[in-house]
N, C-alpha and C. Protein backbone atom coordinates (compact mmCIF):
# COMPACT_ATOMS: atom_id res chain seq x y z
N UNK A 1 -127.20 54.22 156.23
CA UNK A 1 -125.76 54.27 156.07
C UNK A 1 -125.09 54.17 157.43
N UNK A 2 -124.19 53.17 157.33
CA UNK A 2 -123.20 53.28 158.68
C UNK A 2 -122.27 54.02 158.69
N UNK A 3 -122.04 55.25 159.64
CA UNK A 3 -121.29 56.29 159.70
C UNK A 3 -120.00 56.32 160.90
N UNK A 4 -120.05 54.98 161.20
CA UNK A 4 -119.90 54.98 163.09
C UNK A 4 -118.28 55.49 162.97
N UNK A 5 -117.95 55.91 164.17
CA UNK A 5 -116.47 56.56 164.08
C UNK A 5 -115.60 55.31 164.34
N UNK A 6 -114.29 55.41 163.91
CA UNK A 6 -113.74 54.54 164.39
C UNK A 6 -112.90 54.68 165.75
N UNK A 7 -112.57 53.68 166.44
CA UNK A 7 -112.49 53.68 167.41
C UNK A 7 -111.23 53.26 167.80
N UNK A 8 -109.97 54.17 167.97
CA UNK A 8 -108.72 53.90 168.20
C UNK A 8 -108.41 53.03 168.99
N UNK A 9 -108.27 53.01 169.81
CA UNK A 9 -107.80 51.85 170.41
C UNK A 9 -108.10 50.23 170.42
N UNK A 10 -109.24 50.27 169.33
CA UNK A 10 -109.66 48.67 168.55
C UNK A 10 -108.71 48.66 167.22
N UNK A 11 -108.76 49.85 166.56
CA UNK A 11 -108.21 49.95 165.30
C UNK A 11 -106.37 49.65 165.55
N UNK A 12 -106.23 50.15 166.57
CA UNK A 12 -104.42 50.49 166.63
C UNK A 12 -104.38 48.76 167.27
N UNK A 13 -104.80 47.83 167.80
CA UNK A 13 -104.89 46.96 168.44
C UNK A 13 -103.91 46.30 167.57
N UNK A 14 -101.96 45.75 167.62
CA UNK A 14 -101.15 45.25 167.60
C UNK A 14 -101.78 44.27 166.97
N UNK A 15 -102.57 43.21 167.70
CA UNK A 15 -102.92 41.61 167.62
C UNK A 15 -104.27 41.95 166.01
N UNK A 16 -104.56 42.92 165.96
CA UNK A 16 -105.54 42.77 165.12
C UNK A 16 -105.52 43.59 163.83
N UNK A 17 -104.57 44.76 164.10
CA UNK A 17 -104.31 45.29 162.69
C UNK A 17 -103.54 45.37 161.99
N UNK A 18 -103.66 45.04 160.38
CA UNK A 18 -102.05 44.80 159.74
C UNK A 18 -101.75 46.31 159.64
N UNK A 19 -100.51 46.23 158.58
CA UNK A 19 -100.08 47.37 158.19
C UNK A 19 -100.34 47.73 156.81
N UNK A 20 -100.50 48.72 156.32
CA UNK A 20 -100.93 49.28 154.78
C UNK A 20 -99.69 49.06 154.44
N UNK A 21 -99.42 49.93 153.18
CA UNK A 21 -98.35 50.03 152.11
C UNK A 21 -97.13 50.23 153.24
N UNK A 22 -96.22 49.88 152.50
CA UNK A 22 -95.14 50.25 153.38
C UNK A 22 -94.58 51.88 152.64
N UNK A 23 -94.89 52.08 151.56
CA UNK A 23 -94.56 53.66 151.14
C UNK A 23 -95.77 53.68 150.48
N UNK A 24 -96.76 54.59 151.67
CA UNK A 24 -97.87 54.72 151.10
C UNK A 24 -97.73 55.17 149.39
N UNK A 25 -97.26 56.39 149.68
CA UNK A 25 -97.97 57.70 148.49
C UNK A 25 -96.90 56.99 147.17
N UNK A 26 -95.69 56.30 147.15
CA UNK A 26 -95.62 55.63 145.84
C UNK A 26 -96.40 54.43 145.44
N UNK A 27 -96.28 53.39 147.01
CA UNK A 27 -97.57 52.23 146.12
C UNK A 27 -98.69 52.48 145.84
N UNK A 28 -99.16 53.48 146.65
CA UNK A 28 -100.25 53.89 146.11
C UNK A 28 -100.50 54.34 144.66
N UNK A 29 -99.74 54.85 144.75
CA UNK A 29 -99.75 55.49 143.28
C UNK A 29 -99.55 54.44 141.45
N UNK A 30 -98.51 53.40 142.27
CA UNK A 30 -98.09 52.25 141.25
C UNK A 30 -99.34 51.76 141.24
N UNK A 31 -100.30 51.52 142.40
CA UNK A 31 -101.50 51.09 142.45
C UNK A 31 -102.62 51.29 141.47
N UNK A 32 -102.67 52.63 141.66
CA UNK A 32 -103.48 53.48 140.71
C UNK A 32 -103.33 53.46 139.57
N UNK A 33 -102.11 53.49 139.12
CA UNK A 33 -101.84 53.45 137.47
C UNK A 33 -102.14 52.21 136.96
N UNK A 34 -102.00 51.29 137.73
CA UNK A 34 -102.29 49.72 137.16
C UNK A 34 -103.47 49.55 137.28
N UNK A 35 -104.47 50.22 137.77
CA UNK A 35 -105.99 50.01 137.69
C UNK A 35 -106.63 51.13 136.45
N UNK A 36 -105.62 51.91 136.26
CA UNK A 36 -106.19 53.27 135.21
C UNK A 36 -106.08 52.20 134.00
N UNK A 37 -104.58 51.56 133.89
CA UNK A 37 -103.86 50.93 132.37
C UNK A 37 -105.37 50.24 132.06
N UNK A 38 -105.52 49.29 133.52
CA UNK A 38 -106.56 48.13 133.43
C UNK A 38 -108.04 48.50 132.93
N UNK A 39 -108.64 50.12 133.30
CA UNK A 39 -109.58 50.23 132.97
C UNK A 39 -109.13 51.01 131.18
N UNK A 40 -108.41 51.23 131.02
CA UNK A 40 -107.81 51.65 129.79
C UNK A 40 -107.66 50.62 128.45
N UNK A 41 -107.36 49.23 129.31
CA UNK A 41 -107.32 48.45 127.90
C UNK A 41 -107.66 46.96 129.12
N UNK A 42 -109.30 47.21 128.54
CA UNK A 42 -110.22 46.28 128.70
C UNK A 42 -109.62 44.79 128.75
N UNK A 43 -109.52 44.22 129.52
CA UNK A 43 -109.39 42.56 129.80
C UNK A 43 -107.97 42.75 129.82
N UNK A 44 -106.96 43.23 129.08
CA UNK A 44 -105.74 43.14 129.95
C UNK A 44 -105.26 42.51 131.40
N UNK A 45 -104.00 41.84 131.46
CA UNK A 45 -103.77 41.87 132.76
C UNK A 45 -102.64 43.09 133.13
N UNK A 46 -102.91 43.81 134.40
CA UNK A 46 -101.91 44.55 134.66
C UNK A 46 -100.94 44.00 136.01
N UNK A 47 -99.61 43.66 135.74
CA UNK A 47 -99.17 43.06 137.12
C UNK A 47 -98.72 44.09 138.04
N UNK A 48 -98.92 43.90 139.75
CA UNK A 48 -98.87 44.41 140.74
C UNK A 48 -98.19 43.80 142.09
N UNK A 49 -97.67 43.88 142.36
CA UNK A 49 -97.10 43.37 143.60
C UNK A 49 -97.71 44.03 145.04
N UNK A 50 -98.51 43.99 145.35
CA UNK A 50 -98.90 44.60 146.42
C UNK A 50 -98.27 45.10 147.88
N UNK A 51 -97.16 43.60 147.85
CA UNK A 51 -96.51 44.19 149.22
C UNK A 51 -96.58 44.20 150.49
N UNK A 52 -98.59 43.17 150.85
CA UNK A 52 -99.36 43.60 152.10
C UNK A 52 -99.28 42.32 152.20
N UNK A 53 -98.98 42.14 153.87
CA UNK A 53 -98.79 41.18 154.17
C UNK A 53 -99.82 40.45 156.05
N UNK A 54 -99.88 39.22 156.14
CA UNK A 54 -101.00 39.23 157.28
C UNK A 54 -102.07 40.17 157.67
N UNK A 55 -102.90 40.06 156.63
CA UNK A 55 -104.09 40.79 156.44
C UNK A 55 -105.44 39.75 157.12
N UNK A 56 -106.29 40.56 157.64
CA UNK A 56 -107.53 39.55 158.00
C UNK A 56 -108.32 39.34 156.63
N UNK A 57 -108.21 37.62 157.24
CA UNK A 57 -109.32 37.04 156.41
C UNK A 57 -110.80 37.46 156.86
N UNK A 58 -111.37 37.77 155.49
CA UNK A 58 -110.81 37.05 153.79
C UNK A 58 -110.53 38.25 153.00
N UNK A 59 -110.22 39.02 153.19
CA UNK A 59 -109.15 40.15 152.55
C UNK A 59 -107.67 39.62 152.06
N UNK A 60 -108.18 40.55 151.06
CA UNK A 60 -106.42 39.84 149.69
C UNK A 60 -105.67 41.06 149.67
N UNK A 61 -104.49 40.66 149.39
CA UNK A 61 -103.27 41.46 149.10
C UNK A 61 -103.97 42.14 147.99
N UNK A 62 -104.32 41.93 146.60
CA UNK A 62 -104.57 42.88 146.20
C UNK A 62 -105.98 43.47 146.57
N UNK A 63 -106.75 42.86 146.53
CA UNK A 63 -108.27 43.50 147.21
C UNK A 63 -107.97 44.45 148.05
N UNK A 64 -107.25 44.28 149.35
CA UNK A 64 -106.45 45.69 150.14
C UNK A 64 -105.93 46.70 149.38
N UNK A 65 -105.18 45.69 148.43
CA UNK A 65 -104.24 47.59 147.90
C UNK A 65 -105.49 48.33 146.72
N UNK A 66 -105.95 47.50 146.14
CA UNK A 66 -106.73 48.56 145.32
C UNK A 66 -107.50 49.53 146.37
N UNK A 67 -108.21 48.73 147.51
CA UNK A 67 -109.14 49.72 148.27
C UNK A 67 -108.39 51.13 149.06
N UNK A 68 -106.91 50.58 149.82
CA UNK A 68 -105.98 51.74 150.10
C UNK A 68 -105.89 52.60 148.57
N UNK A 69 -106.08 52.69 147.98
CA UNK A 69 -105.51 53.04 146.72
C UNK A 69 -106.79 53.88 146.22
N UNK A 70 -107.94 53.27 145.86
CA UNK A 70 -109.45 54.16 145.88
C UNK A 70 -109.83 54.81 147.02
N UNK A 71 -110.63 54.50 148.18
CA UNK A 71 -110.89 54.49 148.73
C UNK A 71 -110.72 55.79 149.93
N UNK A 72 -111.52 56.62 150.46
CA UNK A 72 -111.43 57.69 151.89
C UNK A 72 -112.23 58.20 152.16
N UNK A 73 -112.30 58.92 152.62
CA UNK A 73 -113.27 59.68 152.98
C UNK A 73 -114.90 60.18 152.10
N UNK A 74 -114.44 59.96 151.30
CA UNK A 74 -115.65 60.98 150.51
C UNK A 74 -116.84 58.92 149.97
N UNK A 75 -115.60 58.38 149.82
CA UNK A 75 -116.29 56.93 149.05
C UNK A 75 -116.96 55.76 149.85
N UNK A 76 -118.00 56.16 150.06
CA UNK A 76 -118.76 54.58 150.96
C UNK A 76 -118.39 53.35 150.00
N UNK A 77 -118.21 52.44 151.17
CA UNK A 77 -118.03 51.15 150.59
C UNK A 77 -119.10 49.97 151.29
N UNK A 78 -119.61 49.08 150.10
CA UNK A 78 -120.76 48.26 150.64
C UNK A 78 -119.41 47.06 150.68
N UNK A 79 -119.53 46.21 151.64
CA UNK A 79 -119.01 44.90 152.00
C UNK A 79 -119.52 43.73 151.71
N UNK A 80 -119.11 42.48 151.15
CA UNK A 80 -120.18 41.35 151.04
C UNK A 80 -120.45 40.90 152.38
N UNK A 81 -120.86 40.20 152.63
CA UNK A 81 -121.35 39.24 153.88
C UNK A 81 -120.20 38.80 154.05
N UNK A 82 -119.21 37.95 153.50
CA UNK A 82 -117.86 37.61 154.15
C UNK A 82 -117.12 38.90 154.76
N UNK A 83 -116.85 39.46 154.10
CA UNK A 83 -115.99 40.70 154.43
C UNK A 83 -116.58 41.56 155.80
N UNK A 84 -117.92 41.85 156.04
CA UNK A 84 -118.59 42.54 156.97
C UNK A 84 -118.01 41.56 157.91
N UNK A 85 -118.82 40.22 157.58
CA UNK A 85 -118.31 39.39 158.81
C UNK A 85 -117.57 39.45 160.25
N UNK A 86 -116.04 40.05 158.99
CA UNK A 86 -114.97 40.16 159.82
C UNK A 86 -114.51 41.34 160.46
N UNK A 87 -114.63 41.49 162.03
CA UNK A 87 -114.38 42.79 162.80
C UNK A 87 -112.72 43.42 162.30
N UNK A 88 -112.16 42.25 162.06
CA UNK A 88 -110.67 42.81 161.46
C UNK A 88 -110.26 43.44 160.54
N UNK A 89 -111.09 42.75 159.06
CA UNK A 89 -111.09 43.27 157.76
C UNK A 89 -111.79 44.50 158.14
N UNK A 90 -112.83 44.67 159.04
CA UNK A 90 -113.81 46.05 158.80
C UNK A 90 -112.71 46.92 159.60
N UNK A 91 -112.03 46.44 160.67
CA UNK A 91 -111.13 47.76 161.23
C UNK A 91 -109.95 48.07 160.39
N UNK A 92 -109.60 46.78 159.55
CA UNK A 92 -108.44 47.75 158.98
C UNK A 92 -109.25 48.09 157.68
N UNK A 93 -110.24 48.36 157.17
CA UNK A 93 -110.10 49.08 155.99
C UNK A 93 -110.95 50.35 156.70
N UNK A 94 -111.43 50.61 157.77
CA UNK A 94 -111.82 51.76 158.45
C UNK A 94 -110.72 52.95 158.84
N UNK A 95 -109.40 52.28 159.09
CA UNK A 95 -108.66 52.53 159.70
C UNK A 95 -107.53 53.26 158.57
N UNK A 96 -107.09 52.46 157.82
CA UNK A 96 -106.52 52.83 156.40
C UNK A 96 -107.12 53.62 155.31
N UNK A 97 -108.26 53.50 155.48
CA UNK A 97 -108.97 54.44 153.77
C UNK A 97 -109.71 55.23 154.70
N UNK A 98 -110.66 55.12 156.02
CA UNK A 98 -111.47 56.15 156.55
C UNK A 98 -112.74 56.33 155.88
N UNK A 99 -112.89 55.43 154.74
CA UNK A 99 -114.33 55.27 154.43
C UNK A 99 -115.48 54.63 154.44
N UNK A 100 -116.29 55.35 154.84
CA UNK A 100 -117.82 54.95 155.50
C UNK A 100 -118.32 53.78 155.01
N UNK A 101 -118.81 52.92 155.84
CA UNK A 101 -118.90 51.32 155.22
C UNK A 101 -120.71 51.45 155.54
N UNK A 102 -121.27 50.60 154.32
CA UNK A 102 -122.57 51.17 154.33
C UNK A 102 -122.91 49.67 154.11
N UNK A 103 -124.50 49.64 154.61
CA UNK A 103 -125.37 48.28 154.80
C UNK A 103 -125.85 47.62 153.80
N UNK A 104 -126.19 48.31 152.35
CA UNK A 104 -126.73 48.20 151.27
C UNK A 104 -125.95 48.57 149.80
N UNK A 105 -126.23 47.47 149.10
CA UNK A 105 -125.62 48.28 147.90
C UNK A 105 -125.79 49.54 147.20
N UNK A 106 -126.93 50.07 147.14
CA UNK A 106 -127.51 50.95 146.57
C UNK A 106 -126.72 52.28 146.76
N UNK A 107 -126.33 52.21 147.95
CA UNK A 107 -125.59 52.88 148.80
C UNK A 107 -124.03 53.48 148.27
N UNK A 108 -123.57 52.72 147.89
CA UNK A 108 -122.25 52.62 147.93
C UNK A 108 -121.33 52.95 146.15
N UNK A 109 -120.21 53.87 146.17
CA UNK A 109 -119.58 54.29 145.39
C UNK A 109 -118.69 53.01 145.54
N UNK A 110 -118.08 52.29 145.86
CA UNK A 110 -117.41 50.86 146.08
C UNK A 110 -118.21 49.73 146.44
N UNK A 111 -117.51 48.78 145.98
CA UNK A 111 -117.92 47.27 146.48
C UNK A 111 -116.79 46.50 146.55
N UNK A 112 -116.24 46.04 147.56
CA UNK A 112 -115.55 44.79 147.78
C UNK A 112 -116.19 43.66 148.53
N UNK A 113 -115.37 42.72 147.47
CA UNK A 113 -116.24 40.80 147.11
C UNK A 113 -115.20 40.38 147.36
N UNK A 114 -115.36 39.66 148.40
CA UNK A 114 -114.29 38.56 148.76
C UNK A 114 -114.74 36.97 148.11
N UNK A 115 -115.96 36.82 148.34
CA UNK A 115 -116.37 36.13 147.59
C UNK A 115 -117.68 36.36 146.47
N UNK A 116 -116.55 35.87 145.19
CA UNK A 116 -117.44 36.83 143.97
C UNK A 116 -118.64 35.71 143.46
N UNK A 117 -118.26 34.60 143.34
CA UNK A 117 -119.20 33.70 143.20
C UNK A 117 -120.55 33.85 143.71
N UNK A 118 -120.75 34.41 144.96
CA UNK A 118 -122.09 34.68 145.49
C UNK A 118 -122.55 36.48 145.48
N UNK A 119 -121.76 37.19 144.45
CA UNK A 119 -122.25 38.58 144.74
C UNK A 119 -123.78 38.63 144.01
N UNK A 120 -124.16 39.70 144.43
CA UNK A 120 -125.43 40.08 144.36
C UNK A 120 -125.51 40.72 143.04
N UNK A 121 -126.46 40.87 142.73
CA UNK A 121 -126.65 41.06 141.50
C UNK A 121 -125.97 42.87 140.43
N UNK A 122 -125.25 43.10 139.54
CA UNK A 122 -125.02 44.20 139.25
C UNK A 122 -125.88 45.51 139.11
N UNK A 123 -127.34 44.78 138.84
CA UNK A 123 -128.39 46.28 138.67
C UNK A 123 -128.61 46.51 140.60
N UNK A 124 -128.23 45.73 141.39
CA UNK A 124 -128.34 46.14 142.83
C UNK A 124 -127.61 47.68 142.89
N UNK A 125 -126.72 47.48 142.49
CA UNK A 125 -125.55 49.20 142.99
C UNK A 125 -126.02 50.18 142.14
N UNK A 126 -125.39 51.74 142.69
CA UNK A 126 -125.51 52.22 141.94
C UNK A 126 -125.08 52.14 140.45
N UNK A 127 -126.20 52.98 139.39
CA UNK A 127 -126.09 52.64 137.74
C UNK A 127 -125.23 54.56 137.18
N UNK A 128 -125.66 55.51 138.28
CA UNK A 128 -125.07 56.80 137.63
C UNK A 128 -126.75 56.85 136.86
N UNK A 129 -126.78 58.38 136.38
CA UNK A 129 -127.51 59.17 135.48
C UNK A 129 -127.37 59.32 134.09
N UNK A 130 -128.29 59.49 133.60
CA UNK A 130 -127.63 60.06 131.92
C UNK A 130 -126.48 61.35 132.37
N UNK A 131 -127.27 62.21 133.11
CA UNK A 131 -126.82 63.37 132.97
C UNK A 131 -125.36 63.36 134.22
N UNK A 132 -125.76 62.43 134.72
CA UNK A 132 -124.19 62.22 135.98
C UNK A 132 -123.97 60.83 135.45
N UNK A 133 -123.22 60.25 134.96
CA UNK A 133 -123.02 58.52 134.96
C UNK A 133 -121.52 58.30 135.76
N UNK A 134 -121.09 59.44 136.30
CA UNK A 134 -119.76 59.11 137.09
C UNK A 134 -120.71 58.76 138.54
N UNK A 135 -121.78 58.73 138.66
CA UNK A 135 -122.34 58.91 139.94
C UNK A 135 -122.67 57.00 140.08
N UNK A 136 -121.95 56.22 139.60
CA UNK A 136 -122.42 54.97 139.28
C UNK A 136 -121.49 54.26 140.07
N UNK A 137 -121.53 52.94 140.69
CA UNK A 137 -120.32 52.02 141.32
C UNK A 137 -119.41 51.65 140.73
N UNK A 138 -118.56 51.05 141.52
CA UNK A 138 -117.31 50.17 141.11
C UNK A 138 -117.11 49.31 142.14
N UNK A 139 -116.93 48.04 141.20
CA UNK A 139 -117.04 46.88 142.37
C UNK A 139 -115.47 46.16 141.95
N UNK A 140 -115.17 45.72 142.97
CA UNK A 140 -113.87 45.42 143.09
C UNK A 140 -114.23 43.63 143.56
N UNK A 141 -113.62 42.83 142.94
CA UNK A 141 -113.78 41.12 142.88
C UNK A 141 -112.62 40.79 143.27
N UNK A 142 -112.51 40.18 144.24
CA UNK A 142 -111.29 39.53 144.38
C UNK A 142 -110.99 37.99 144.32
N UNK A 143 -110.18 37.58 144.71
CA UNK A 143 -110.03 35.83 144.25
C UNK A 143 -110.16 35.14 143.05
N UNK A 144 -109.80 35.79 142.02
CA UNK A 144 -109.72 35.56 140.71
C UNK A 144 -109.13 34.84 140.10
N UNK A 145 -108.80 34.09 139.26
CA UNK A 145 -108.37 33.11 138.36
C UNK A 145 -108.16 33.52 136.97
N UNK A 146 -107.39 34.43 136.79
CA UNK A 146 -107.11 34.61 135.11
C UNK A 146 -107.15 33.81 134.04
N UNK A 147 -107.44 33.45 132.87
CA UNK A 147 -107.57 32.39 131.94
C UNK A 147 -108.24 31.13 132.48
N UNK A 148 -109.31 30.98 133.44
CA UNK A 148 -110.10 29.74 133.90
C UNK A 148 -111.41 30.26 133.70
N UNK A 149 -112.25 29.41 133.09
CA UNK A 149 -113.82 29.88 132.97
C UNK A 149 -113.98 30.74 131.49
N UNK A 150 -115.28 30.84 131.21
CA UNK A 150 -116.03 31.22 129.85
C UNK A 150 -114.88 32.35 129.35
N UNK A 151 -114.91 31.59 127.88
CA UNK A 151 -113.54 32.22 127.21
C UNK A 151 -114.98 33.33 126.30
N UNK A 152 -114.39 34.75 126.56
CA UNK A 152 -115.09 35.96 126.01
C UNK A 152 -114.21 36.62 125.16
N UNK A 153 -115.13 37.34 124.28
CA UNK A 153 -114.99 38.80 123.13
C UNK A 153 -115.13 39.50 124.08
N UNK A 154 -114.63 40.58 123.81
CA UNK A 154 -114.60 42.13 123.91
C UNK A 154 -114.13 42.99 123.06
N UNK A 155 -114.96 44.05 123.22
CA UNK A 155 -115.14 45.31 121.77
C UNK A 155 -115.18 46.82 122.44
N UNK A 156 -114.93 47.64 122.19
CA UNK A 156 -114.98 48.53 122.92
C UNK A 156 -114.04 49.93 123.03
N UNK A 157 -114.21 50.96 123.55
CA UNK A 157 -112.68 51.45 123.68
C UNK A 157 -111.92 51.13 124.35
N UNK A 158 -110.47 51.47 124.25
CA UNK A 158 -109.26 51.16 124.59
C UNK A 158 -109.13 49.50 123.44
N UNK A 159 -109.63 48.61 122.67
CA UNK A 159 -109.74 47.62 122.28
C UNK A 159 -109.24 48.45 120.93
N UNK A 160 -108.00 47.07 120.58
CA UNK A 160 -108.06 47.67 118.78
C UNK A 160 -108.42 45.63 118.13
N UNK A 161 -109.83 45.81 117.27
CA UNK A 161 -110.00 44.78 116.99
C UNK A 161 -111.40 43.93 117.98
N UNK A 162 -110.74 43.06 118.82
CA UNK A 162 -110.93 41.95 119.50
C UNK A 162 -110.11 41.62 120.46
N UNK A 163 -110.53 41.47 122.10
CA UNK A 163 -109.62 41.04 122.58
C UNK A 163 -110.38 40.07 123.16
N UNK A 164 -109.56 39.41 123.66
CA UNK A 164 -110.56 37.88 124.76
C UNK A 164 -109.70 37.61 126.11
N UNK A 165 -110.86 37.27 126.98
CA UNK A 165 -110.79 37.72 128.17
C UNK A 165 -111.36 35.98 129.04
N UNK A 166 -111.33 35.59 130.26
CA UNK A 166 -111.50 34.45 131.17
C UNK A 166 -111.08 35.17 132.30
N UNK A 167 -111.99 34.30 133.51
CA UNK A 167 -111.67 34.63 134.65
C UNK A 167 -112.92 33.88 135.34
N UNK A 168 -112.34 33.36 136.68
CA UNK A 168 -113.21 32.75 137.59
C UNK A 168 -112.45 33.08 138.95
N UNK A 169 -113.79 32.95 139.62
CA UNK A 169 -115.13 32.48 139.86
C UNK A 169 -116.12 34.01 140.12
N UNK A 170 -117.25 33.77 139.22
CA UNK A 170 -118.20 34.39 139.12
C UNK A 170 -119.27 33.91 139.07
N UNK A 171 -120.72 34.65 139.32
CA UNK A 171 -121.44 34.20 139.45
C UNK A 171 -122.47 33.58 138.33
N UNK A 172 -123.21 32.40 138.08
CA UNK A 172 -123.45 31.56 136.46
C UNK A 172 -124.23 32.96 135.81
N UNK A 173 -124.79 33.83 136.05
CA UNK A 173 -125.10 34.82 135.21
C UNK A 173 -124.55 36.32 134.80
N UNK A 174 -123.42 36.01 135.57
CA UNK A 174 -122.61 37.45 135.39
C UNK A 174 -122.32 37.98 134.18
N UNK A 175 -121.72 37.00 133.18
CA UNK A 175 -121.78 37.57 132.11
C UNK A 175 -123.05 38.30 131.39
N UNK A 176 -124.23 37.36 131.80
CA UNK A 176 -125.45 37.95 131.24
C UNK A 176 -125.56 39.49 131.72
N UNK A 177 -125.64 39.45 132.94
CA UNK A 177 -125.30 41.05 133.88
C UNK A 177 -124.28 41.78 133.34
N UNK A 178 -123.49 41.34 132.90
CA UNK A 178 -122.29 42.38 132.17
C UNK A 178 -122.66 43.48 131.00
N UNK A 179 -123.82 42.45 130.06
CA UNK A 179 -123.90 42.34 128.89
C UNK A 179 -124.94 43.25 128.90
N UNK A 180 -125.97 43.44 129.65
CA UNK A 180 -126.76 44.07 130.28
C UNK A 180 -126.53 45.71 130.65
N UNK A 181 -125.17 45.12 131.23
CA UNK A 181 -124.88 46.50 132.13
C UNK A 181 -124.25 47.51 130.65
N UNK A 182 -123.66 46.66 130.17
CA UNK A 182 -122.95 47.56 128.98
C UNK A 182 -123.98 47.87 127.95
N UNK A 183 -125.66 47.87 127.73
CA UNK A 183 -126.38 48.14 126.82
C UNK A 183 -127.18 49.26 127.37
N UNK A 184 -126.84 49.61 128.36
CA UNK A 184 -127.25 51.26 129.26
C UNK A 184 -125.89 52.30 129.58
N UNK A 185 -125.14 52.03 128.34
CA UNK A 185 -123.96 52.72 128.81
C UNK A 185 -124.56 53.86 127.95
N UNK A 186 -124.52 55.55 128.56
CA UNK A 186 -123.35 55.79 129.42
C UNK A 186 -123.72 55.15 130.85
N UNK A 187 -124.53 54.99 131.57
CA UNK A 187 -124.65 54.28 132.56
C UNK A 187 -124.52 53.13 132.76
N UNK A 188 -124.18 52.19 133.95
CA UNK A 188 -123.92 50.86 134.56
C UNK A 188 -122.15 51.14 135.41
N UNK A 189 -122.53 49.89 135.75
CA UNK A 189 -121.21 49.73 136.45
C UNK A 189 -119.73 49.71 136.20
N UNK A 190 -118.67 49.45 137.04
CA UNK A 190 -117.60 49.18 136.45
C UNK A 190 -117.12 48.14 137.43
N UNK A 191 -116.22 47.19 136.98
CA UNK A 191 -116.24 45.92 137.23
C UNK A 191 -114.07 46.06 137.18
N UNK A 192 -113.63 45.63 138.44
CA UNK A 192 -112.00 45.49 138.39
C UNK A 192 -112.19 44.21 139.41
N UNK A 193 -111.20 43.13 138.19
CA UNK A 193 -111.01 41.88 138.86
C UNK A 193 -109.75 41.79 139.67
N UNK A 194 -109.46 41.14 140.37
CA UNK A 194 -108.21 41.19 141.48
C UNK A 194 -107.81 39.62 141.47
N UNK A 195 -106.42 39.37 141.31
CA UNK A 195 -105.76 37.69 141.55
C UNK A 195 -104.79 37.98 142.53
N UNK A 196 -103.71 37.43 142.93
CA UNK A 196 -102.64 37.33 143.32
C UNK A 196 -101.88 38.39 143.22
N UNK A 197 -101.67 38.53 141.80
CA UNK A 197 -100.51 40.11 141.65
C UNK A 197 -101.20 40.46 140.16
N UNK A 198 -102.55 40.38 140.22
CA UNK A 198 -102.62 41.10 138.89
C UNK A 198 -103.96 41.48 138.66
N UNK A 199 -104.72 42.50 138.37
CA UNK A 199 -105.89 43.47 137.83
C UNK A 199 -106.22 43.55 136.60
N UNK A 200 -107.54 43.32 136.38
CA UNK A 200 -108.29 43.59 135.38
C UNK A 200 -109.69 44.05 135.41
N UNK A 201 -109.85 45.27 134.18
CA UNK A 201 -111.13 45.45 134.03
C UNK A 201 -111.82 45.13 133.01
N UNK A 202 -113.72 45.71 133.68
CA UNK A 202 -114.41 45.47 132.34
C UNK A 202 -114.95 47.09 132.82
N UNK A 203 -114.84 47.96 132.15
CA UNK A 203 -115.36 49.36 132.25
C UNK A 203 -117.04 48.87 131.48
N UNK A 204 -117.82 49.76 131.97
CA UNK A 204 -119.09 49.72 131.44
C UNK A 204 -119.39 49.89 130.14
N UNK A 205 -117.96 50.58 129.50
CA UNK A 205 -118.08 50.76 127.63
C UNK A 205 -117.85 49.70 127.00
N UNK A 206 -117.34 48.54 128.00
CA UNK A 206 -117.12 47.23 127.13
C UNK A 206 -118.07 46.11 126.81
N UNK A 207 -118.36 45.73 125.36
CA UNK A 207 -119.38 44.91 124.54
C UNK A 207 -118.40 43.77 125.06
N UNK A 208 -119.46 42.71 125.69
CA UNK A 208 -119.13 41.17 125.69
C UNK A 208 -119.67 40.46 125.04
N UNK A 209 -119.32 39.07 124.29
CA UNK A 209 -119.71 38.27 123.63
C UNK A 209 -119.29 37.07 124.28
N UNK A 210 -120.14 36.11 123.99
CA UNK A 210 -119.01 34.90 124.17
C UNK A 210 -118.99 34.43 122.77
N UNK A 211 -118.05 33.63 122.73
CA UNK A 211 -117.16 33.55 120.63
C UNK A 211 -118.56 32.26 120.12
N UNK A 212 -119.23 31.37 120.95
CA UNK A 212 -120.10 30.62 120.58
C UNK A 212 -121.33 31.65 119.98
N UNK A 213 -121.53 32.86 120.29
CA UNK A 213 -122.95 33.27 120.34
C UNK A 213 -122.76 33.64 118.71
């Protein structure tokens, strides 16, 4: 686990760090509720305006605010390879949330994907216990495409009926991994997609289909 302190005078660096929320403790909070609605009623979109502006690439307006918004002290976060990459993205989300950025998935109560197309596989992170299943990840996707790509069922709670769900870019077996992850529930993951100004989840209680199967 990488624990390293951060280091003020890189972090405060004018030329290199943006600024968070402009009112933390309400966007934050608008933040939060739109990721609760989202994990509340499965495939929904919830809209968000984030507000954040000249952020290092490849960090997104919303990918930032959900992580200001989760994210501090207590929550390691694993990074993809793009995101580590960048000394900027790693100082400002060191700098803003204060949480420990770790080398491995296994590791990590968060995941932010800048690029989701190449993430690693879902049984990589933590899955939680029978007897703890809050002890499991949440991976956060960003660069999303609402209504583009494999048109899906979903069943589940918060669902009355059927709802159907799209989104790209993911990786060609994710759904299979989804489908997977949701047949060890109470354990597996939880999955919040990120676009432009809008969030969605797939909580680990949600049954996927695709409408061909």
């Amino acid at each position: 686990m990488n624990t390293e302190a951060i280091n003020p005078s890189a972090a405060n660096s004018a030329a290199r760090l943006a600024a968070g929320f402009a009112d933390p403790v309400h966007d934050a909070q608008n933040c939060f509720r739109k990721v609760m609605q989202a994990m509340a009623r499965p495939g929904t979109l919830q809209t968000f305006e984030p507000g954040l502006t000249d952020l290092p690439a490849p960090l997104t307006a919303m990918g930032a605010a959900v992580a200001l918004t989760l994210l501090d002290y207590d929550t390691p976060v694993w990074l993809d390879p793009a995101l580590a990459k960048s000394p900027d993205a790693v100082s400002f989300l060191r700098f803003h949330t204060g949480a420990p950025i770790v080398d491995v998935p296994v590791e990590a109560a968060f995941a932010l994907v800048s690029e989701p197309e190449r993430l690693t596989g879902l049984g990589n992170f933590p899955q939680g216990t029978p007897d703890y299943p809050d002890q499991s990840a949440t991976l956060v996707l960003m660069n999303q495409t609402f209504g583009k790509g494999a048109s899906l069922k979903l069943k589940g709670p918060g669902i009355k009926d059927v709802a159907r769900f799209s989104t790209s870019p993911v990786p060609t077996t994710f759904w299979d991994q989804v489908q997977a992850n949701n047949a060890q529930f109470p354990r597996g993951v939880d999955v919040i997609f990120t676009g432009e100004a809008q969030i969605a989840a797939l909580p680990r209680s949600t049954q996927l289909t695709r409408p061909e199967a």
